[in-house]
PDB file of N, CA and C in Angstrom:
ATOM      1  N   UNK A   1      54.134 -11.972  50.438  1.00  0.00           N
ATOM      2  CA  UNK A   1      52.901 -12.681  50.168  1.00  0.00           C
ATOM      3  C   UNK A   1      53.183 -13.872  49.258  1.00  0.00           C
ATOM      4  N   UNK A   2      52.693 -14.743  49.556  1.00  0.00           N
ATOM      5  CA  UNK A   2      52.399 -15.993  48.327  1.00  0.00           C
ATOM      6  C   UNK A   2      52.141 -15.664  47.253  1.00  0.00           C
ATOM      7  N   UNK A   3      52.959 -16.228  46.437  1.00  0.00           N
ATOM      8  CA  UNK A   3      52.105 -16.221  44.587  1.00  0.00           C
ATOM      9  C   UNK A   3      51.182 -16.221  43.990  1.00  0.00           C
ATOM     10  N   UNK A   4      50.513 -17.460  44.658  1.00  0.00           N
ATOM     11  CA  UNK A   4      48.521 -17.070  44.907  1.00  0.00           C
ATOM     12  C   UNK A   4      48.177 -15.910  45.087  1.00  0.00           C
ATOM     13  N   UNK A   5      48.566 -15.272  46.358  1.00  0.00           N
ATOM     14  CA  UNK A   5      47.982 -13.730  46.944  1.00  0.00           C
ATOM     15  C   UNK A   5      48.442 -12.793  45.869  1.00  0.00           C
ATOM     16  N   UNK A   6      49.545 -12.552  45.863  1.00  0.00           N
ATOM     17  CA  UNK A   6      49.848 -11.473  44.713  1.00  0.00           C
ATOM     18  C   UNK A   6      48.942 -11.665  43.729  1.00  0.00           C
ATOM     19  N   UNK A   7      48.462 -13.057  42.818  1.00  0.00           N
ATOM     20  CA  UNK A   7      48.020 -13.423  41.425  1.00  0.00           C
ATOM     21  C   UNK A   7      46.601 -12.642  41.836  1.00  0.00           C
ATOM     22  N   UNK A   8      45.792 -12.775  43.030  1.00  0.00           N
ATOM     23  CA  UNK A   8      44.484 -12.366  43.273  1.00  0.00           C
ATOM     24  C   UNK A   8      44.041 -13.368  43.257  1.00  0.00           C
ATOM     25  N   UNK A   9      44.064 -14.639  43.764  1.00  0.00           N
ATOM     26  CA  UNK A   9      43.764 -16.103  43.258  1.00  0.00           C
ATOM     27  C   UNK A   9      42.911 -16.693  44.583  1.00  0.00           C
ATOM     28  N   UNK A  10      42.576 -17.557  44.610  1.00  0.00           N
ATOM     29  CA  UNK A  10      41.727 -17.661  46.249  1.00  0.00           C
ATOM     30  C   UNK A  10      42.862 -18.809  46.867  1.00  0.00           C
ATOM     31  N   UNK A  11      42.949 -18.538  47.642  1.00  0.00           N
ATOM     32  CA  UNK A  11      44.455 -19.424  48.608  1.00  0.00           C
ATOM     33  C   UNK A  11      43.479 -19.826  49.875  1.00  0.00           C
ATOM     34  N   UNK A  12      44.629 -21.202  50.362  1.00  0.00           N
ATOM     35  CA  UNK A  12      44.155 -21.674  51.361  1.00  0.00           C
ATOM     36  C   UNK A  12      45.116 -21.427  52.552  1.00  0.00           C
ATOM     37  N   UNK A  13      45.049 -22.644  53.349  1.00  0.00           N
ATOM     38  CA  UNK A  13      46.555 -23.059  54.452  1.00  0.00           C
ATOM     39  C   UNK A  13      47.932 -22.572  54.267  1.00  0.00           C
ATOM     40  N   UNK A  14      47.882 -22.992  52.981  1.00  0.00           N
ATOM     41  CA  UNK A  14      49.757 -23.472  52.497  1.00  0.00           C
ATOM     42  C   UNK A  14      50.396 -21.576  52.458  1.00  0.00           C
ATOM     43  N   UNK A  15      49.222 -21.155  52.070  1.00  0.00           N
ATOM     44  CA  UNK A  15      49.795 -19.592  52.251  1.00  0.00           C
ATOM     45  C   UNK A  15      50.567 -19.366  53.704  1.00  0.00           C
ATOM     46  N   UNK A  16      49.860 -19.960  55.179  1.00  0.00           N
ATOM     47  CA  UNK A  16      51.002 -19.618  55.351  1.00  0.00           C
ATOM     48  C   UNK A  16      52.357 -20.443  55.961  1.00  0.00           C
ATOM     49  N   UNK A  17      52.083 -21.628  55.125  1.00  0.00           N
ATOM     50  CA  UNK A  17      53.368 -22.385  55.200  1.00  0.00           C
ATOM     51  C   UNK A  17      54.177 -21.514  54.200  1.00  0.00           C
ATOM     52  N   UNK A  18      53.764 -20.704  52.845  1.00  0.00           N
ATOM     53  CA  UNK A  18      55.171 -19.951  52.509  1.00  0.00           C
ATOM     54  C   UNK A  18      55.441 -19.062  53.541  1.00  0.00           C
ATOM     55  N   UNK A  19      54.517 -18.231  54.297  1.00  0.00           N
ATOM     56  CA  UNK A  19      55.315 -17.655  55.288  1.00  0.00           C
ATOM     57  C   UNK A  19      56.122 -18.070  56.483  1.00  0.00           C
ATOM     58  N   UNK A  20      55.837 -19.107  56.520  1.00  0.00           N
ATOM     59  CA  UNK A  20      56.603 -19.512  57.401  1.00  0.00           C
ATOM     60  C   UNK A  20      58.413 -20.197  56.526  1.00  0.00           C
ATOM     61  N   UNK A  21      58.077 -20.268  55.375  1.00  0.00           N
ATOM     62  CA  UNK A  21      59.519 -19.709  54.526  1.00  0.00           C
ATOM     63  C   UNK A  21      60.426 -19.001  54.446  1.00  0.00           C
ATOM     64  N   UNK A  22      59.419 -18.017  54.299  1.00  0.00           N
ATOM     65  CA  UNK A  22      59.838 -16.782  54.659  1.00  0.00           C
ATOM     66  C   UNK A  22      60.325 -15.747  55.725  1.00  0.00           C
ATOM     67  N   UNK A  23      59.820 -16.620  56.812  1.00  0.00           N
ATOM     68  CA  UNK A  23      60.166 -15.936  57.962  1.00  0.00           C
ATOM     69  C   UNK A  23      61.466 -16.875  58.387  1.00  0.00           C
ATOM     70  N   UNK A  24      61.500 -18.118  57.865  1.00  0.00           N
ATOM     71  CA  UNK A  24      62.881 -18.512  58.118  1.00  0.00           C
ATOM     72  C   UNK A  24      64.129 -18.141  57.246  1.00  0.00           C
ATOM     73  N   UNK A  25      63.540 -17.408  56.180  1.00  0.00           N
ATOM     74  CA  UNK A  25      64.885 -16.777  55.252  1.00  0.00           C
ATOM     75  C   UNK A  25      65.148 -15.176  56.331  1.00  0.00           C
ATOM     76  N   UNK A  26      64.138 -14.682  56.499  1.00  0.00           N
ATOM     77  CA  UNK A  26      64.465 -13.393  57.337  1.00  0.00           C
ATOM     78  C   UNK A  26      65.304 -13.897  58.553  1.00  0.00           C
ATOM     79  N   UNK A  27      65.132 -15.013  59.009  1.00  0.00           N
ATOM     80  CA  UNK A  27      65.742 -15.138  60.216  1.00  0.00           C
ATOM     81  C   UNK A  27      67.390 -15.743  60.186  1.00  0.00           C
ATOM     82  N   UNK A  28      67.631 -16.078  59.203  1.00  0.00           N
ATOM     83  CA  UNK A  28      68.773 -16.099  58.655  1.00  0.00           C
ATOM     84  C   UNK A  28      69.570 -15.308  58.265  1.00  0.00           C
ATOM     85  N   UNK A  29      68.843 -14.734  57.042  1.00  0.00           N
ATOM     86  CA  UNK A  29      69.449 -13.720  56.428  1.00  0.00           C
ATOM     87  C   UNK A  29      69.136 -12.068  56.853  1.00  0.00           C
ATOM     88  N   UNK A  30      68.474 -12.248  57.610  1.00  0.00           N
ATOM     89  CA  UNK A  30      68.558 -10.614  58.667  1.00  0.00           C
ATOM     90  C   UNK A  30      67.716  -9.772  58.212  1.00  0.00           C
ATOM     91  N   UNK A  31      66.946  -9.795  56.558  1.00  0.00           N
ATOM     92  CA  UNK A  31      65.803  -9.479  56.127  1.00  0.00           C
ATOM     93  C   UNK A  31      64.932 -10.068  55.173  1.00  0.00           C
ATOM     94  N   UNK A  32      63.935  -9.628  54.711  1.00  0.00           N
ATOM     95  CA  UNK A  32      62.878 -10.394  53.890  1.00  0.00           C
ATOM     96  C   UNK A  32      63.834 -10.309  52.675  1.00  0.00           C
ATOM     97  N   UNK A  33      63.746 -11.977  51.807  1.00  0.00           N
ATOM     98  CA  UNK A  33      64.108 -11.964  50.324  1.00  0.00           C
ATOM     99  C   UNK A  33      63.796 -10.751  49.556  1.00  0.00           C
ATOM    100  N   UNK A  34      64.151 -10.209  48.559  1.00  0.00           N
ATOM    101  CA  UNK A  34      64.392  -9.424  47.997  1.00  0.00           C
ATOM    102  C   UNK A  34      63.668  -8.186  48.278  1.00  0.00           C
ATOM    103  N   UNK A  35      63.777  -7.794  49.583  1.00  0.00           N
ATOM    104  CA  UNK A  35      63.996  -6.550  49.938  1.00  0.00           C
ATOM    105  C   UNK A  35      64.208  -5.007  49.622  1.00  0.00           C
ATOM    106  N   UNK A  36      65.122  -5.336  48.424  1.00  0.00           N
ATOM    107  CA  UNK A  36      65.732  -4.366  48.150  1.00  0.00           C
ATOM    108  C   UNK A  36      65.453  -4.103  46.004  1.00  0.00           C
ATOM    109  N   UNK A  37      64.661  -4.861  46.047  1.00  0.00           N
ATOM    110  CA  UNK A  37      64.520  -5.292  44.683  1.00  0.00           C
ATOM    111  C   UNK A  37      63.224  -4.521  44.443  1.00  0.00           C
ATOM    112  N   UNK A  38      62.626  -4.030  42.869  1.00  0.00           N
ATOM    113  CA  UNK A  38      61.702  -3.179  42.469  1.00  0.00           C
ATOM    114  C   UNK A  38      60.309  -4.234  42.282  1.00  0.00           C
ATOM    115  N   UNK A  39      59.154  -3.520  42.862  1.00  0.00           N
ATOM    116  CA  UNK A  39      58.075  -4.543  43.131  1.00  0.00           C
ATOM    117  C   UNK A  39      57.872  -5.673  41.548  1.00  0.00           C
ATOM    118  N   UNK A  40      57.477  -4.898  40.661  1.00  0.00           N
ATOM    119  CA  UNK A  40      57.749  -6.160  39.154  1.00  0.00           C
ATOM    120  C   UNK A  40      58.548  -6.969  39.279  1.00  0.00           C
ATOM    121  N   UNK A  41      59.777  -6.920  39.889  1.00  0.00           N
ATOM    122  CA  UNK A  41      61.019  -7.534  39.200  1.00  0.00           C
ATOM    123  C   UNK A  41      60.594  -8.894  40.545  1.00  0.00           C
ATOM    124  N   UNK A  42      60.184  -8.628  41.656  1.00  0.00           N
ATOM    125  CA  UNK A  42      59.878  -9.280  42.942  1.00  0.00           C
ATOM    126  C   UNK A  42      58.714  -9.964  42.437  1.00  0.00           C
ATOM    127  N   UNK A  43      58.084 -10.010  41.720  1.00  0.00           N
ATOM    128  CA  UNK A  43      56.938 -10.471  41.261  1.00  0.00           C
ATOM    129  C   UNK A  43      56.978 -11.440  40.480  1.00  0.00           C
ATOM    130  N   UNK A  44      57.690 -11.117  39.272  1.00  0.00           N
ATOM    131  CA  UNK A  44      58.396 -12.627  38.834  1.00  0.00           C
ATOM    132  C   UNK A  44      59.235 -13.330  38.989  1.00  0.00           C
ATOM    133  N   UNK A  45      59.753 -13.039  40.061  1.00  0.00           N
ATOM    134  CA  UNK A  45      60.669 -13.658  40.890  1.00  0.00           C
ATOM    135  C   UNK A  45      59.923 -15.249  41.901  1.00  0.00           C
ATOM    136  N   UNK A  46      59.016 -14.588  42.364  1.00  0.00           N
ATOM    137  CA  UNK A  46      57.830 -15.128  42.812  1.00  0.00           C
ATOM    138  C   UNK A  46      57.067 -16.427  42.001  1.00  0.00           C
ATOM    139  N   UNK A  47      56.858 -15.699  40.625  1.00  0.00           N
ATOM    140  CA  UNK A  47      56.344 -17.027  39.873  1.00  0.00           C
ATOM    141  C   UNK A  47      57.360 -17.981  39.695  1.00  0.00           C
ATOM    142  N   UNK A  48      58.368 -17.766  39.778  1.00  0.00           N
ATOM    143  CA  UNK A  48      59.489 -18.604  39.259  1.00  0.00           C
ATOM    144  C   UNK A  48      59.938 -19.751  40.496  1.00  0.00           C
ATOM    145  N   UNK A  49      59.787 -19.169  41.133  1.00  0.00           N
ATOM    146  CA  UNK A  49      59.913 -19.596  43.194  1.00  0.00           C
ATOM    147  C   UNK A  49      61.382 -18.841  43.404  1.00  0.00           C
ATOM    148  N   UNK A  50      61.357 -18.553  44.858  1.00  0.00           N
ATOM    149  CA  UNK A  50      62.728 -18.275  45.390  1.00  0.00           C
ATOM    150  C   UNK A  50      64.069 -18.997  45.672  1.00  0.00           C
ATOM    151  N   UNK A  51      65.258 -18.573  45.402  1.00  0.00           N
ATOM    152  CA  UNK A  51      66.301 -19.263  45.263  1.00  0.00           C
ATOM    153  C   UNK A  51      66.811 -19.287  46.676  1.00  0.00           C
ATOM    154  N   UNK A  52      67.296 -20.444  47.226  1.00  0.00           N
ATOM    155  CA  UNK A  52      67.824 -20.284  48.708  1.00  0.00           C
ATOM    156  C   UNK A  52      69.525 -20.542  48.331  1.00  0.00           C
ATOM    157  N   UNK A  53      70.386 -19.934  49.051  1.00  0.00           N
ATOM    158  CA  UNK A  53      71.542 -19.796  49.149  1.00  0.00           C
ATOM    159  C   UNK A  53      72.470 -20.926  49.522  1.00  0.00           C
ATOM    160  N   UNK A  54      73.120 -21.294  48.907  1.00  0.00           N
ATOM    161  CA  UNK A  54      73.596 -22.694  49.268  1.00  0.00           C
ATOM    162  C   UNK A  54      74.942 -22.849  50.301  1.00  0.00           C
ATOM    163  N   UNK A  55      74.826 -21.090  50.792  1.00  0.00           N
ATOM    164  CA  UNK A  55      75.955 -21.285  52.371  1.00  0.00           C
ATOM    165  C   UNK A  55      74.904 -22.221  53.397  1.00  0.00           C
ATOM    166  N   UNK A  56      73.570 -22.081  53.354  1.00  0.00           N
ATOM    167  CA  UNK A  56      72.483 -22.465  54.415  1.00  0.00           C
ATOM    168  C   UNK A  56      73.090 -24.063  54.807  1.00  0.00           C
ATOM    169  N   UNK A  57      72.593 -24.701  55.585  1.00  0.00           N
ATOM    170  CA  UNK A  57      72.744 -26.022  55.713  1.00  0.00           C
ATOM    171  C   UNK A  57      72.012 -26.386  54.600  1.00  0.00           C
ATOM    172  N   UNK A  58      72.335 -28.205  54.323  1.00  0.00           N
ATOM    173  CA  UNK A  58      71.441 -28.884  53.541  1.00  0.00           C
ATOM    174  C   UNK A  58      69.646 -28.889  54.254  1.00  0.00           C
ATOM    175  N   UNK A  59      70.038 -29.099  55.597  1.00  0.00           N
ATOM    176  CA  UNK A  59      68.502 -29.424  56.104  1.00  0.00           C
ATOM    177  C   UNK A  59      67.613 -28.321  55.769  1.00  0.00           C
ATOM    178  N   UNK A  60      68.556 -27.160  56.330  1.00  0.00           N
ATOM    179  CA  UNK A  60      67.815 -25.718  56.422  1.00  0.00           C
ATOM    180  C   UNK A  60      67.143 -25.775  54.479  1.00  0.00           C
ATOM    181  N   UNK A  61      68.371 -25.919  53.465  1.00  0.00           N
ATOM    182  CA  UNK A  61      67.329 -25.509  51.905  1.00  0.00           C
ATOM    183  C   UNK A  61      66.686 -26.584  51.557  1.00  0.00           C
ATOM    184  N   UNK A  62      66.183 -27.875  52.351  1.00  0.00           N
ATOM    185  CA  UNK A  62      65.573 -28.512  51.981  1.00  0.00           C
ATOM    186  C   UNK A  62      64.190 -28.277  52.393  1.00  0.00           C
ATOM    187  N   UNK A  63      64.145 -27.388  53.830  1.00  0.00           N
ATOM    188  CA  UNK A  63      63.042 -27.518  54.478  1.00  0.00           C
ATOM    189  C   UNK A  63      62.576 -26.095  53.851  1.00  0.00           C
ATOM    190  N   UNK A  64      63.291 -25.005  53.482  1.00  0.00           N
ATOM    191  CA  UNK A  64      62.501 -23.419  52.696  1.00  0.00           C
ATOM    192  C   UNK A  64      62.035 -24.107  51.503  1.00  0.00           C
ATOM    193  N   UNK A  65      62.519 -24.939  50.999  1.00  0.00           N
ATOM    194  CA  UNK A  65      62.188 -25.395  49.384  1.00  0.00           C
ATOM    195  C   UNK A  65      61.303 -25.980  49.521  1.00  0.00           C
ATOM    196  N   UNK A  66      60.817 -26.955  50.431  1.00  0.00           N
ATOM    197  CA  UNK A  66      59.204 -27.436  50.538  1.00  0.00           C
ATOM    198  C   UNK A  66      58.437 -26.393  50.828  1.00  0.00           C
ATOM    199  N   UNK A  67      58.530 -25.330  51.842  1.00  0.00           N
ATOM    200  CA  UNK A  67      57.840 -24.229  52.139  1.00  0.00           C
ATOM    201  C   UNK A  67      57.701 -22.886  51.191  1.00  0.00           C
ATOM    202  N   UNK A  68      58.650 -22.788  50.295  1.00  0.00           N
ATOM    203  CA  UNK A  68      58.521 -21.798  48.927  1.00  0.00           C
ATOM    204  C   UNK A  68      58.630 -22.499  47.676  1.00  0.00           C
ATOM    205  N   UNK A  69      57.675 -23.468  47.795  1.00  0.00           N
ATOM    206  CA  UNK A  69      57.055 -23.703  45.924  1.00  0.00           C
ATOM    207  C   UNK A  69      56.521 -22.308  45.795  1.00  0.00           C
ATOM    208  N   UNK A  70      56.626 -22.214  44.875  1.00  0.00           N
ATOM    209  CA  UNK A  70      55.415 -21.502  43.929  1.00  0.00           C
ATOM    210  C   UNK A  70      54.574 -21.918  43.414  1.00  0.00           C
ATOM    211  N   UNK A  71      54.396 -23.208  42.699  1.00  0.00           N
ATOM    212  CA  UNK A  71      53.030 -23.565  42.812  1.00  0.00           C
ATOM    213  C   UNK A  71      52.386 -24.343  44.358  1.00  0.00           C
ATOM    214  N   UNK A  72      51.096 -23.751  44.588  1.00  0.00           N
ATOM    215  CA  UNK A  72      50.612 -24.052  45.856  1.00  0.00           C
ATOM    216  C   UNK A  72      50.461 -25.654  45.848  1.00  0.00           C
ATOM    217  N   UNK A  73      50.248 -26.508  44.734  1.00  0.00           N
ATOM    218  CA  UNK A  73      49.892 -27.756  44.527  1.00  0.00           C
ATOM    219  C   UNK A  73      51.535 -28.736  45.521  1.00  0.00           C
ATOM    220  N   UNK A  74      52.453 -28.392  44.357  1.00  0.00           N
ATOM    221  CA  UNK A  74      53.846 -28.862  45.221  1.00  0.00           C
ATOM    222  C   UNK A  74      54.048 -28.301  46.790  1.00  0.00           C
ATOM    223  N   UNK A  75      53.370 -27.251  47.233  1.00  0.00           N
ATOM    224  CA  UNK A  75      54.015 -26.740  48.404  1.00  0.00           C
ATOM    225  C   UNK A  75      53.692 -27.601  49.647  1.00  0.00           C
ATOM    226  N   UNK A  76      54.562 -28.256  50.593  1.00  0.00           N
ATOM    227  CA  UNK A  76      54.758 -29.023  51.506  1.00  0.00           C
ATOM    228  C   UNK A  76      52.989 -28.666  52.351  1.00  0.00           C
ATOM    229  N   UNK A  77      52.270 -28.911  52.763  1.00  0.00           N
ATOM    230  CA  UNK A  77      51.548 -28.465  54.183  1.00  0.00           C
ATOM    231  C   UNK A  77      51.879 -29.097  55.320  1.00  0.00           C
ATOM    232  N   UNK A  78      51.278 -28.445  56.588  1.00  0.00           N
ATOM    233  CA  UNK A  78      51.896 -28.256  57.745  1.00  0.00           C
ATOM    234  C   UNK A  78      52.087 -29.681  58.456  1.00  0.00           C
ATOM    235  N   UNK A  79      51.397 -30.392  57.447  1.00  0.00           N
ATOM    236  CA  UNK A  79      51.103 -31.978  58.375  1.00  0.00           C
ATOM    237  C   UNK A  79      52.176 -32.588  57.560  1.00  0.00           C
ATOM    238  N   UNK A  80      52.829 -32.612  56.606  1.00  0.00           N
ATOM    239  CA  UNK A  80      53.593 -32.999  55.731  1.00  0.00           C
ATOM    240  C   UNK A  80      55.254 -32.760  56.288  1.00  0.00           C
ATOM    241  N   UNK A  81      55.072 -31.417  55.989  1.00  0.00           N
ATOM    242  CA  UNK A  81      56.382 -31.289  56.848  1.00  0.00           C
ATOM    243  C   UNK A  81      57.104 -31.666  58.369  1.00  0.00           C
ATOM    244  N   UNK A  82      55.826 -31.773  59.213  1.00  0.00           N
ATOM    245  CA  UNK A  82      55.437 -32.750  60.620  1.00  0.00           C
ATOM    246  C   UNK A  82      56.427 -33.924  60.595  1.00  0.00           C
ATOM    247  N   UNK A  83      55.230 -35.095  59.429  1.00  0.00           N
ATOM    248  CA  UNK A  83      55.422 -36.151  59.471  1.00  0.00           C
ATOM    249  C   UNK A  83      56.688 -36.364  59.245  1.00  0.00           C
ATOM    250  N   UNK A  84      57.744 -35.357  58.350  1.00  0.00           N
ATOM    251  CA  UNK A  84      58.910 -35.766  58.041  1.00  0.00           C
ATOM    252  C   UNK A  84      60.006 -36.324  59.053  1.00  0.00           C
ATOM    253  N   UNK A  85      59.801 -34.995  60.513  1.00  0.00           N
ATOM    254  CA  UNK A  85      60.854 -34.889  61.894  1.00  0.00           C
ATOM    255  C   UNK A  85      60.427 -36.436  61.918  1.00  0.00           C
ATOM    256  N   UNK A  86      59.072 -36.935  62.181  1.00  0.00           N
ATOM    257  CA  UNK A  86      59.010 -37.830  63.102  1.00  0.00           C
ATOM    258  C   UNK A  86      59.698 -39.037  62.189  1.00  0.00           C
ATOM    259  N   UNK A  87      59.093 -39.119  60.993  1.00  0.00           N
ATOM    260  CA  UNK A  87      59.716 -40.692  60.580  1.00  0.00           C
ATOM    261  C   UNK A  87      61.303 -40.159  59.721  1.00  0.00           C
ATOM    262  N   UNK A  88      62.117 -39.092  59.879  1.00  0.00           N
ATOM    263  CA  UNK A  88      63.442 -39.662  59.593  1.00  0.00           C
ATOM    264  C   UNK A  88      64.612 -38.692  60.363  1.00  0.00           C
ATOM    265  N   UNK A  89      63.790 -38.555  61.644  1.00  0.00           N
ATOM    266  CA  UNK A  89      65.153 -38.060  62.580  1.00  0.00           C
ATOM    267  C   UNK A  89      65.514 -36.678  62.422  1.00  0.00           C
ATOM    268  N   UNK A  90      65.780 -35.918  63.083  1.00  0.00           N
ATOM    269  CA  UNK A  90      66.162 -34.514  63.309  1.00  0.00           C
ATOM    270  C   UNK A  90      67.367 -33.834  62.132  1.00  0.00           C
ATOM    271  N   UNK A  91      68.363 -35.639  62.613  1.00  0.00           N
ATOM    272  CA  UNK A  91      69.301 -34.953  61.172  1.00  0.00           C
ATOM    273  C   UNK A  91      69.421 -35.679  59.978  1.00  0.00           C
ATOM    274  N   UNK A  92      68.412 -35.660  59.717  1.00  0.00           N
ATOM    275  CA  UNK A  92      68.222 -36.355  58.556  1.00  0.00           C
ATOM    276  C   UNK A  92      67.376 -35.088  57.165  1.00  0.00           C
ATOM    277  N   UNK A  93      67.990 -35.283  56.705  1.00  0.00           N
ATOM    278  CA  UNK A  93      67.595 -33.676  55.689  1.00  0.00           C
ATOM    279  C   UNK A  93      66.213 -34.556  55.026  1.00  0.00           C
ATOM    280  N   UNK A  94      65.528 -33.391  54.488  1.00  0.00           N
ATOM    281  CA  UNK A  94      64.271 -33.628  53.846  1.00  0.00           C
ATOM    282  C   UNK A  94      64.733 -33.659  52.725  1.00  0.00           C
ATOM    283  N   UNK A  95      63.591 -34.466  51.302  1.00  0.00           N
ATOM    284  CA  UNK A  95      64.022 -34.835  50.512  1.00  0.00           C
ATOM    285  C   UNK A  95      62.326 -34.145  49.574  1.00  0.00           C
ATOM    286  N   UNK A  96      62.724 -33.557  48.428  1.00  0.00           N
ATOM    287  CA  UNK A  96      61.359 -33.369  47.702  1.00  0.00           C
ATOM    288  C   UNK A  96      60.730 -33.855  47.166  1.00  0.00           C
ATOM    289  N   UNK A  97      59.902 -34.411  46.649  1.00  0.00           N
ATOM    290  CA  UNK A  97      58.979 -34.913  46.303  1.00  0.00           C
ATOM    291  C   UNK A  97      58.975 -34.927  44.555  1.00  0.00           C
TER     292      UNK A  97
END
């Protein structure tokens, strides 16, 4: 869940642009981020934002890192991340803001 959702906070869209973060770290890494970790400890893990692994490509942790802010304000939305393919090319890595 988003940081919002866990907090009890009222969320919009971008909730599930983190899932869609998230479902690209599972699809990589073969399961959900910390998985294996005790629900508290996953929790502030969460406020802090998630760390992506720097075997990934550049494109690949540029594009989870717009999609897992933790704060919802920084987090990329779906039209944002769009506009990026079109104006700088497929291999052209995203850049944050």
């Amino acid at each position: 869940m988003a940081p919002e959702v866990v907090r009890g906070e009222a969320y919009g869209p971008k909730v599930d642009i983190w899932s869609l973060g998230i479902m690209g770290l599972e699809m990589v890494e073969g399961e959900a981020p910390y998985q294996r970790e005790a629900r508290l400890r996953v929790r502030c893990s969460l406020e802090r934002g998630l760390c992506v692994d720097r075997h990934h490509s550049a494109l690949l942790r540029d594009f989870l890192r717009c999609c897992l802010q933790a704060d919802e304000d920084r987090r990329w939305s779906a039209q944002e991340l769009l506009q990026v393919r079109k104006s700088k090319g497929p291999k052209s890595p995203l850049r944050l803001m």
